[in-house]
N, C-alpha and C. Protein backbone atom coordinates (compact mmCIF):
# COMPACT_ATOMS: atom_id res chain seq x y z
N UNK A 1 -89.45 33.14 -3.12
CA UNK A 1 -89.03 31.91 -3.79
C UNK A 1 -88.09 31.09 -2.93
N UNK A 2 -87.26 31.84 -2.02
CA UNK A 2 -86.17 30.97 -0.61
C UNK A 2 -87.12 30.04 -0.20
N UNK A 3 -88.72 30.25 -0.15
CA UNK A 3 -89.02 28.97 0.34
C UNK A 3 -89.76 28.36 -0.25
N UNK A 4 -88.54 27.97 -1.23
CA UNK A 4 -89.32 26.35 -1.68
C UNK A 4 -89.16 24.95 -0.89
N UNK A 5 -89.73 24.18 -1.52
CA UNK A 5 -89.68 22.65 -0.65
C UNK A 5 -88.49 22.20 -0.76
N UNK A 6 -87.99 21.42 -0.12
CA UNK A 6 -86.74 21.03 -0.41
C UNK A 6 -86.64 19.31 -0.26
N UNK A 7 -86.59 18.72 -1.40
CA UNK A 7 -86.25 17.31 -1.89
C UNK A 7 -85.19 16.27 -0.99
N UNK A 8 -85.66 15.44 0.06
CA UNK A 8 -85.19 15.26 1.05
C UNK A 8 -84.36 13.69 0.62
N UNK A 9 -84.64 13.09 -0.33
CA UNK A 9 -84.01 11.98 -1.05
C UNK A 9 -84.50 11.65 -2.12
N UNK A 10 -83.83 10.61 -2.64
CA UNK A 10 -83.67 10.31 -4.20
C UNK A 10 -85.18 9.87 -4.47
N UNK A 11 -85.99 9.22 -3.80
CA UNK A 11 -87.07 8.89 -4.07
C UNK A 11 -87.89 9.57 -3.80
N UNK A 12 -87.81 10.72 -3.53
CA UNK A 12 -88.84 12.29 -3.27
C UNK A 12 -88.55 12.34 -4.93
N UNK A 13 -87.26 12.41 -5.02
CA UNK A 13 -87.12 13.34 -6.11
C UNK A 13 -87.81 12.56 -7.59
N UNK A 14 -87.32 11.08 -7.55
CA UNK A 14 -88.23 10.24 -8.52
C UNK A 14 -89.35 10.53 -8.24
N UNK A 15 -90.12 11.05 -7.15
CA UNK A 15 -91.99 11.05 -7.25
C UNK A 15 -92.04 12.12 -7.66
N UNK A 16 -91.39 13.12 -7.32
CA UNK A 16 -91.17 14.47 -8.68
C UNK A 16 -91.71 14.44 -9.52
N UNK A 17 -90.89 13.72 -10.12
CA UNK A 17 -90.57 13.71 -11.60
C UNK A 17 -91.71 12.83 -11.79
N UNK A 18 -92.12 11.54 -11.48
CA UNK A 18 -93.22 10.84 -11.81
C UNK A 18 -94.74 11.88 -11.76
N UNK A 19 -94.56 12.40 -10.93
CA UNK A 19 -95.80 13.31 -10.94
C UNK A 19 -96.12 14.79 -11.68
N UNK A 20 -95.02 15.07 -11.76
CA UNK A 20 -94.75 16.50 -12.36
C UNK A 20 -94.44 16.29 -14.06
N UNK A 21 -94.19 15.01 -14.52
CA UNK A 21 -93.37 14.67 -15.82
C UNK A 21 -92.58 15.39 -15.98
N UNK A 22 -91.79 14.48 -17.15
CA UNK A 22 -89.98 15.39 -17.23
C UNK A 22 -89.87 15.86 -18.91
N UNK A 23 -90.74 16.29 -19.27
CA UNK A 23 -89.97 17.02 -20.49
C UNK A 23 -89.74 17.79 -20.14
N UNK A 24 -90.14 18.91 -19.07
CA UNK A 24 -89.71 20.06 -18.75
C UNK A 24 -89.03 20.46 -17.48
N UNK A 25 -88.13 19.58 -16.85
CA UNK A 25 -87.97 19.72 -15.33
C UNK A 25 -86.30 19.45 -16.05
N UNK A 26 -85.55 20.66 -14.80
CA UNK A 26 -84.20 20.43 -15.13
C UNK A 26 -84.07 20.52 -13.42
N UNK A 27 -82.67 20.83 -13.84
CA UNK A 27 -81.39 20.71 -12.02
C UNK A 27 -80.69 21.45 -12.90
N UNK A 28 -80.60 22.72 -11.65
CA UNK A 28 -79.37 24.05 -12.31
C UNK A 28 -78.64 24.13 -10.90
N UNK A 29 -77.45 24.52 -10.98
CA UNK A 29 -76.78 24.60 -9.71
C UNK A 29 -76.37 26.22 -9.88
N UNK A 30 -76.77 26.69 -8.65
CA UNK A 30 -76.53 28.07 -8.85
C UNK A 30 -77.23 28.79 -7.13
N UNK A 31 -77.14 29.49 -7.07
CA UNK A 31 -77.09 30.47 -5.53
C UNK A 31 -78.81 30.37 -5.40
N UNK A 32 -79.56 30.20 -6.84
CA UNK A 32 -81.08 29.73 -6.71
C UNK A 32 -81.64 30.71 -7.34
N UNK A 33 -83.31 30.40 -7.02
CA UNK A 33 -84.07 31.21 -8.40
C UNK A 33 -84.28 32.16 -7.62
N UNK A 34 -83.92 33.31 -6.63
CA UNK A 34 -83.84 34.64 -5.95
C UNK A 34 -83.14 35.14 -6.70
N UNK A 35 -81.76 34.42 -7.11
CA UNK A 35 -80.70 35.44 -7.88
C UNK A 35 -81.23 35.10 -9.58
N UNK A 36 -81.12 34.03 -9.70
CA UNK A 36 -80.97 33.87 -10.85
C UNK A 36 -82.70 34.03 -11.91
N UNK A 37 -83.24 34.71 -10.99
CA UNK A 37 -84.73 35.24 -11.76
C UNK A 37 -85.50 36.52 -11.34
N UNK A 38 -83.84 37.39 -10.28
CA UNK A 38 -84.30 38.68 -10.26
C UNK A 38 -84.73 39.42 -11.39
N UNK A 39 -85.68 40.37 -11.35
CA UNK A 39 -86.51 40.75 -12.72
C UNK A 39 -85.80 42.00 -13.22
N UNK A 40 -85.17 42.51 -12.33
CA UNK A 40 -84.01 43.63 -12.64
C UNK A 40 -82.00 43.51 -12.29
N UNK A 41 -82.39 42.82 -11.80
CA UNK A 41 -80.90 41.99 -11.68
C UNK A 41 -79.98 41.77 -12.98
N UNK A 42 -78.41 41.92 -12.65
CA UNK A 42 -77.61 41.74 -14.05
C UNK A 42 -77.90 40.45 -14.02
N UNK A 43 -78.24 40.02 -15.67
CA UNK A 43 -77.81 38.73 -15.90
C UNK A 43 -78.91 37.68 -15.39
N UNK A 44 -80.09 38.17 -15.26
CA UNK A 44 -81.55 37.59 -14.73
C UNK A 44 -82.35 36.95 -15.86
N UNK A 45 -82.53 35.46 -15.63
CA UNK A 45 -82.81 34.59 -16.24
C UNK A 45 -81.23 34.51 -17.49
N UNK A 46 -80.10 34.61 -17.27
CA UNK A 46 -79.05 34.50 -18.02
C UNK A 46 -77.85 33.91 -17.33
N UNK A 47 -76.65 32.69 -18.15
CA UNK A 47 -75.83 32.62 -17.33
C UNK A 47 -74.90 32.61 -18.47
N UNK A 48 -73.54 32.40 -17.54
CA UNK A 48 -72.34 32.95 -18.82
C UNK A 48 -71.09 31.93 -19.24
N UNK A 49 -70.56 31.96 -20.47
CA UNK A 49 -69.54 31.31 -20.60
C UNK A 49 -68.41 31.60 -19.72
N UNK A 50 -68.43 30.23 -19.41
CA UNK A 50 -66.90 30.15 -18.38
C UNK A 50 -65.85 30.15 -18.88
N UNK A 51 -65.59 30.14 -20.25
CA UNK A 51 -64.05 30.16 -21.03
C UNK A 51 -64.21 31.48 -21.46
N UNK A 52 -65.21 32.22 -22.15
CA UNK A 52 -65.27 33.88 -22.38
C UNK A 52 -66.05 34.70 -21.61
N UNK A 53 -66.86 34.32 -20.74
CA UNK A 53 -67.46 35.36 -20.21
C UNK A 53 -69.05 35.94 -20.83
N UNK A 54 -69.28 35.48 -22.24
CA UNK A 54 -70.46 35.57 -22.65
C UNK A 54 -71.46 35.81 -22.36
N UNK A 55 -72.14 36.12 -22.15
CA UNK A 55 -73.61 36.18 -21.46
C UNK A 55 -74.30 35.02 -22.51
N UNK A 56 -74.99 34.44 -21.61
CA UNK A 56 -75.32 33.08 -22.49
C UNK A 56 -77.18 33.90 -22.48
N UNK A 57 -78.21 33.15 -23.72
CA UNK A 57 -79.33 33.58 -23.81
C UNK A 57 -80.27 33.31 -22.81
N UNK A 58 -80.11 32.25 -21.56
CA UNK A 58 -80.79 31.14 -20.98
C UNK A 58 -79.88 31.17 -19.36
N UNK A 59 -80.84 29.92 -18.90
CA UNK A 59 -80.14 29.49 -17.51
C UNK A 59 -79.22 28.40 -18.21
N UNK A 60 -78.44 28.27 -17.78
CA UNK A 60 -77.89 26.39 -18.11
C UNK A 60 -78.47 25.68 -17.23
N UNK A 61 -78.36 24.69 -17.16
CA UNK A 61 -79.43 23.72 -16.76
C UNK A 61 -79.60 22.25 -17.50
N UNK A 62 -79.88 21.34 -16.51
CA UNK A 62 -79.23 20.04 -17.23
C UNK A 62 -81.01 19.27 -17.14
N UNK A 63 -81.29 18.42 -18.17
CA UNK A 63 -82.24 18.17 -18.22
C UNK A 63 -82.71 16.67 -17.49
N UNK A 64 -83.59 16.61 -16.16
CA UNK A 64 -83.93 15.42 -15.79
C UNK A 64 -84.64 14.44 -17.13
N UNK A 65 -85.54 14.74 -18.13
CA UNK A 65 -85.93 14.04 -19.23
C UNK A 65 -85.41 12.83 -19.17
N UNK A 66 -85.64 11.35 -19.39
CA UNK A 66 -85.87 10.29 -19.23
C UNK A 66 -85.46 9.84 -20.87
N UNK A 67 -84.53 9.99 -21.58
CA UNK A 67 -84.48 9.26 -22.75
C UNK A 67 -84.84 7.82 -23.00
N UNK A 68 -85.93 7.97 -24.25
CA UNK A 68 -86.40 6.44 -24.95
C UNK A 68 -84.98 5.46 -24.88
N UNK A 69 -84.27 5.48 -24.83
CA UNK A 69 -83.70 4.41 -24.94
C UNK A 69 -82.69 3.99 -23.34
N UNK A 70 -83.37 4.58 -22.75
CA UNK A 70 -82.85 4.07 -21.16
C UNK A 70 -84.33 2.89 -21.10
N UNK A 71 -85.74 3.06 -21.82
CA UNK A 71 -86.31 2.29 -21.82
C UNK A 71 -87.09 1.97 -20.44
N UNK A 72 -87.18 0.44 -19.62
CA UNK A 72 -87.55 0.34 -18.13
C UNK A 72 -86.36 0.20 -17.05
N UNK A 73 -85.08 0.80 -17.36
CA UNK A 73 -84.14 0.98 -16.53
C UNK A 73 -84.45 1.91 -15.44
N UNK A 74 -83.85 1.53 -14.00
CA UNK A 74 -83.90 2.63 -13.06
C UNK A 74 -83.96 3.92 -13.55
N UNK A 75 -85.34 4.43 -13.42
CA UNK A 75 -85.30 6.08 -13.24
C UNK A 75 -84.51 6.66 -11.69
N UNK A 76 -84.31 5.48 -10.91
CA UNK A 76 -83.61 6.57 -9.71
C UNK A 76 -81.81 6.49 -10.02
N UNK A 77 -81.60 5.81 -11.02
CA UNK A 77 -80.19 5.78 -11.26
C UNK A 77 -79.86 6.86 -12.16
N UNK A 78 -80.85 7.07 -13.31
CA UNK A 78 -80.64 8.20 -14.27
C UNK A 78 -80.83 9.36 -13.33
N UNK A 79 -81.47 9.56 -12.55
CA UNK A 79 -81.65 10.92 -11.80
C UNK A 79 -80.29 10.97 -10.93
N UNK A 80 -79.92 10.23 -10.83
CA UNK A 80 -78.51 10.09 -10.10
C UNK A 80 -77.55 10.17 -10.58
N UNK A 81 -77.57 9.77 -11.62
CA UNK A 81 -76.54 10.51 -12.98
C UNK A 81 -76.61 11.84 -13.30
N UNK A 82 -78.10 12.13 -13.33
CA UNK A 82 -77.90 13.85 -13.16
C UNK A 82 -77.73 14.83 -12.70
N UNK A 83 -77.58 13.94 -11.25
CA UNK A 83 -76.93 15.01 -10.64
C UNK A 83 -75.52 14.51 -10.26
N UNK A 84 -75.58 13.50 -9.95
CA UNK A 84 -73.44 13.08 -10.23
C UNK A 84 -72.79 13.84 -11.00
N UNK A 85 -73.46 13.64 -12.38
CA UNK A 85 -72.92 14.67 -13.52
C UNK A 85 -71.91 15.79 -13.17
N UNK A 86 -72.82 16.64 -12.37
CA UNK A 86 -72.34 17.91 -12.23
C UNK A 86 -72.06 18.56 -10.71
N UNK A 87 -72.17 17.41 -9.96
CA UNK A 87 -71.48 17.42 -8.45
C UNK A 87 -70.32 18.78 -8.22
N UNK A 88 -69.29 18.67 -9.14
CA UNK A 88 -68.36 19.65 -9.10
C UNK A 88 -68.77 21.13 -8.84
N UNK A 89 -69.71 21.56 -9.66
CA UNK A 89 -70.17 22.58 -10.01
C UNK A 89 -70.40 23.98 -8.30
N UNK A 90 -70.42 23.16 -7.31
CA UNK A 90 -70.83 23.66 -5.95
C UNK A 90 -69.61 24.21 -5.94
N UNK A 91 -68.29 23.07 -5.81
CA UNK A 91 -67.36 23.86 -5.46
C UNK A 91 -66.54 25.06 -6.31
N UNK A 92 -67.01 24.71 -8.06
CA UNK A 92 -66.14 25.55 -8.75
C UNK A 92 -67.20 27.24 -8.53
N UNK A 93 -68.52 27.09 -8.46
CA UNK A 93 -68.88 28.42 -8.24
C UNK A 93 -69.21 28.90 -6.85
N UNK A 94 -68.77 28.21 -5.96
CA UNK A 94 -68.71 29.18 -4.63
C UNK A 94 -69.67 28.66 -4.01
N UNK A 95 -69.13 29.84 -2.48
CA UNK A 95 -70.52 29.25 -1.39
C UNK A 95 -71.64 30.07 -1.93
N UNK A 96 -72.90 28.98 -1.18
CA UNK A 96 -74.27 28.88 -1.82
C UNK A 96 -74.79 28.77 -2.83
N UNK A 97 -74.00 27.48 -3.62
CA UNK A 97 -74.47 26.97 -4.61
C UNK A 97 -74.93 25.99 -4.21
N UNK A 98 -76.11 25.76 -4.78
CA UNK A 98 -76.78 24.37 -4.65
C UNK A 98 -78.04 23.81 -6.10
N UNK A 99 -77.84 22.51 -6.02
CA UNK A 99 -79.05 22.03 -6.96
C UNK A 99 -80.41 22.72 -6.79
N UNK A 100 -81.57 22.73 -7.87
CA UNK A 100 -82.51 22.98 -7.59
C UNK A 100 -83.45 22.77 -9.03
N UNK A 101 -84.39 22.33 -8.58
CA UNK A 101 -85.42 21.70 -9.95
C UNK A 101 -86.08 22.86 -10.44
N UNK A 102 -86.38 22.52 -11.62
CA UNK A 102 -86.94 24.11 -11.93
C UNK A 102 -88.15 23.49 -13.25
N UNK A 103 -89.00 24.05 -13.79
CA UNK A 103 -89.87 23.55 -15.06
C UNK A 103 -89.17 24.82 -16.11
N UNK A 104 -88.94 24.42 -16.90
CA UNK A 104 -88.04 25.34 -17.41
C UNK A 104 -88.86 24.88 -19.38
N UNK A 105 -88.41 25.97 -20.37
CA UNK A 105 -88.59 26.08 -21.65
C UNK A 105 -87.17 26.27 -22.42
N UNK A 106 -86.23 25.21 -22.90
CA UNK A 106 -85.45 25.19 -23.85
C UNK A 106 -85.40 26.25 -24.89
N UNK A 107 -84.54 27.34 -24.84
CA UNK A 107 -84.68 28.67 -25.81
C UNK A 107 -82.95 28.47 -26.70
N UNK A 108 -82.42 27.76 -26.37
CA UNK A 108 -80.99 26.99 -26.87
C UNK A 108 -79.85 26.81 -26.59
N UNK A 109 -78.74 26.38 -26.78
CA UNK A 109 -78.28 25.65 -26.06
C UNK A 109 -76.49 26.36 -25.98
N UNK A 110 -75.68 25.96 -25.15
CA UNK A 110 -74.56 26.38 -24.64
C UNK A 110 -73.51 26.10 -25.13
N UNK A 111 -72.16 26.81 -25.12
CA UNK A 111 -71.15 26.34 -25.28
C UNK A 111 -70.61 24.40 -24.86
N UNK A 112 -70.99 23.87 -24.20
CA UNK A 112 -71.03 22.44 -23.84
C UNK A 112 -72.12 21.39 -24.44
N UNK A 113 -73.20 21.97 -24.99
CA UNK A 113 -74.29 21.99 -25.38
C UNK A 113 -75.33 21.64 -24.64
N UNK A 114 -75.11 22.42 -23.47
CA UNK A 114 -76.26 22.12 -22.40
C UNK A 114 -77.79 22.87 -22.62
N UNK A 115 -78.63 22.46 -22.37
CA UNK A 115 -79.82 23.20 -22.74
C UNK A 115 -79.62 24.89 -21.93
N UNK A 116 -80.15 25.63 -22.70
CA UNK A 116 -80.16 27.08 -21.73
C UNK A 116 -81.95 27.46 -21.71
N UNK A 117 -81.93 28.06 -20.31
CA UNK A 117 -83.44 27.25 -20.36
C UNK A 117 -83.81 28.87 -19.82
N UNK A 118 -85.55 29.19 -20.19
CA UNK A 118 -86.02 30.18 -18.75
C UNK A 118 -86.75 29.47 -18.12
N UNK A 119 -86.60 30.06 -17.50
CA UNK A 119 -87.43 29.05 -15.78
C UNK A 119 -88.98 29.94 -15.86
N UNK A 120 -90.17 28.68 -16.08
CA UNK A 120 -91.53 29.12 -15.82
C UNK A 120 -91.55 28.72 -14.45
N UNK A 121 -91.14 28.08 -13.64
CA UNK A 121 -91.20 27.86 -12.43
C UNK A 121 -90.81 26.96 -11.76
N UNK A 122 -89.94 27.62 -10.23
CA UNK A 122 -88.75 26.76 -9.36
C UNK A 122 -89.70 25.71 -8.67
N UNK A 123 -89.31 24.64 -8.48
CA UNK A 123 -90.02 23.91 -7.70
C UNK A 123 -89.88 23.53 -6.52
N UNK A 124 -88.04 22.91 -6.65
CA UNK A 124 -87.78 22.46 -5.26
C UNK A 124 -86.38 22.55 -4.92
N UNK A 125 -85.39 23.05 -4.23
CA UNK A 125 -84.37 22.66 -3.41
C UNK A 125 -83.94 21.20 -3.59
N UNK A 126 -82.66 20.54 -3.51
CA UNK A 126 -82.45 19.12 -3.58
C UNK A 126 -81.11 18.83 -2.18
N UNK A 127 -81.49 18.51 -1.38
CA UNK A 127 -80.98 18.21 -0.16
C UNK A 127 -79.75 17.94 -0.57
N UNK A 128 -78.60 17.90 0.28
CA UNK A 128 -77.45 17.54 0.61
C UNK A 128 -77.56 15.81 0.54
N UNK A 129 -78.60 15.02 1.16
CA UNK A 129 -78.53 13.68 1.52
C UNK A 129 -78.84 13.39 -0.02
N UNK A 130 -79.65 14.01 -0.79
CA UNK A 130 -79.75 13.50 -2.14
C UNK A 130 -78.41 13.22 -3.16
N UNK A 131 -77.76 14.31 -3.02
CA UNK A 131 -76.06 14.29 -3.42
C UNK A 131 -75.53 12.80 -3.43
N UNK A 132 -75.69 12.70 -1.73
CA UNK A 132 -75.18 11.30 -1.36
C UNK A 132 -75.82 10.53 -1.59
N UNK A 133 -76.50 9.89 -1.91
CA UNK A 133 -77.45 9.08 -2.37
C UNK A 133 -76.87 8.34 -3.78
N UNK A 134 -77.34 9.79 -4.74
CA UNK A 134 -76.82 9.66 -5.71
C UNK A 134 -75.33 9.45 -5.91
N UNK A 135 -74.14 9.59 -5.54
CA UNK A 135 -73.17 9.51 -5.53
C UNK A 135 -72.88 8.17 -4.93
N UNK A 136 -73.61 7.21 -4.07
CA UNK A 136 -73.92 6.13 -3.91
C UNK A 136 -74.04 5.35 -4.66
N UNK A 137 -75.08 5.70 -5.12
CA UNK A 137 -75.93 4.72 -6.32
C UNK A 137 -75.21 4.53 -7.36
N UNK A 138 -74.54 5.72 -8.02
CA UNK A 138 -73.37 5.44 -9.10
C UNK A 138 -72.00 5.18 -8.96
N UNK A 139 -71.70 4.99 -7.58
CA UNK A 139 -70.71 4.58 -7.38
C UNK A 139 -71.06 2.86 -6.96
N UNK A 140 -72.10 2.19 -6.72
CA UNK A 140 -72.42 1.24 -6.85
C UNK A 140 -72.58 0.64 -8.00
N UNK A 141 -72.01 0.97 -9.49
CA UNK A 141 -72.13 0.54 -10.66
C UNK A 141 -70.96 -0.02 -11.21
N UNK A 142 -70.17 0.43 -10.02
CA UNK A 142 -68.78 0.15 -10.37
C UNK A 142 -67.66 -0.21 -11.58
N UNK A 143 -68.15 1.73 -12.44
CA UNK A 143 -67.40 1.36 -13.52
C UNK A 143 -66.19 2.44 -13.86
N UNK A 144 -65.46 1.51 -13.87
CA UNK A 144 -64.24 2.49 -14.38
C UNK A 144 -63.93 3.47 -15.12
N UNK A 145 -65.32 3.73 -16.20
CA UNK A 145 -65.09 4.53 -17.90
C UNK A 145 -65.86 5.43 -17.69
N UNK A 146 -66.50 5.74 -16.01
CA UNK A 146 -67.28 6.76 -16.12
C UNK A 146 -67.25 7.54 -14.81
N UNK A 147 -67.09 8.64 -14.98
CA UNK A 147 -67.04 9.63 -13.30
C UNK A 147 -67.92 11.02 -13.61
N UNK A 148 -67.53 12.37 -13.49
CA UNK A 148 -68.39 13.56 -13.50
C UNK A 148 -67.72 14.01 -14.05
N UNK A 149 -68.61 14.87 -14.82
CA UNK A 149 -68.35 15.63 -16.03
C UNK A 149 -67.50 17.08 -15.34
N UNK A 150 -66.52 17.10 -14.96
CA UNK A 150 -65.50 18.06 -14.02
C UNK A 150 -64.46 18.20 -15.14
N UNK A 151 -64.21 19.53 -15.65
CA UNK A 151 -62.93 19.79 -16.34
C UNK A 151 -61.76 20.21 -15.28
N UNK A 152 -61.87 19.97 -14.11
CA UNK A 152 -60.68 20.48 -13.14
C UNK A 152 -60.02 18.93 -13.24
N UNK A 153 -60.81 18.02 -13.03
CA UNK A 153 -60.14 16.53 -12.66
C UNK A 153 -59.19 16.11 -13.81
N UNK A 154 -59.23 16.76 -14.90
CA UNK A 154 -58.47 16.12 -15.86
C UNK A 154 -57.28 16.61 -16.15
């Protein structure tokens, strides 16, 4: 599974999603689907509450899905939001964390109420330049009332 493709910019990643459709495609940040879908591994296909320790039922995992009411707005801005979102996440869980797309099945949802998902299958790696991109793009919106969803920053 180490070699999957790896999503080289934001508009790879929109043809993704245009081609693959998004009800079922998320971005999980985590060491990747080697660890996190070993078949005997602790905690395989499972991740855990960060305030108790829980073993959660699912991956967490944030959903690319395209909500009706973003309408004909940039899909490469919403994908850029989703992963802005959770930018933090690399540094609060360590080296070799990274994004990664996955087709995943909603089994329910998290302490934050993030979807907790199992993964039917990893797709792709999401480059470093995609990060920036995205972190670009929403920082080109230039709004004050909105940054990443980071509980350290506050």
């Amino acid at each position: 599974m180490s070699t999957l493709p790896t999503i080289a910019d934001l508009d790879e990643l929109t043809a993704l999603v245009a081609r693959e459709g998004d009800r079922d495609l998320y971005i999980r940040w985590s060491r990747g689907p080697d660890v996190d879908l070993a078949a005997d591994g602790p905690g395989a296909q499972s991740s855990r509450d960060g305030l108790t320790g829980v073993a959660l039922p699912g991956l967490s995992a944030n959903p690319l899905r395209i909500e009706p009411w973003w309408e004909h707005r940039s899909v490469r801005l919403w994908l850029a939001r989703r992963l802005y979102d959770y930018r933090h996440l690399r540094e609060l869980r360590g080296p070799g964390v990274r994004p990664w797309v996955l087709r995943g099945v909603e089994i329910a949802r998290g302490p934050d109420n993030e979807p907790l998902v199992i993964c039917r299958a990893p797709l792709a790696w999401v480059a470093d330049e995609v990060l920036r991109e995205a972190r670009k793009l929403v920082d080109e919106q230039h709004s004050s009332e909105w940054g990443p969803l980071d509980r350290q920053s506050g």
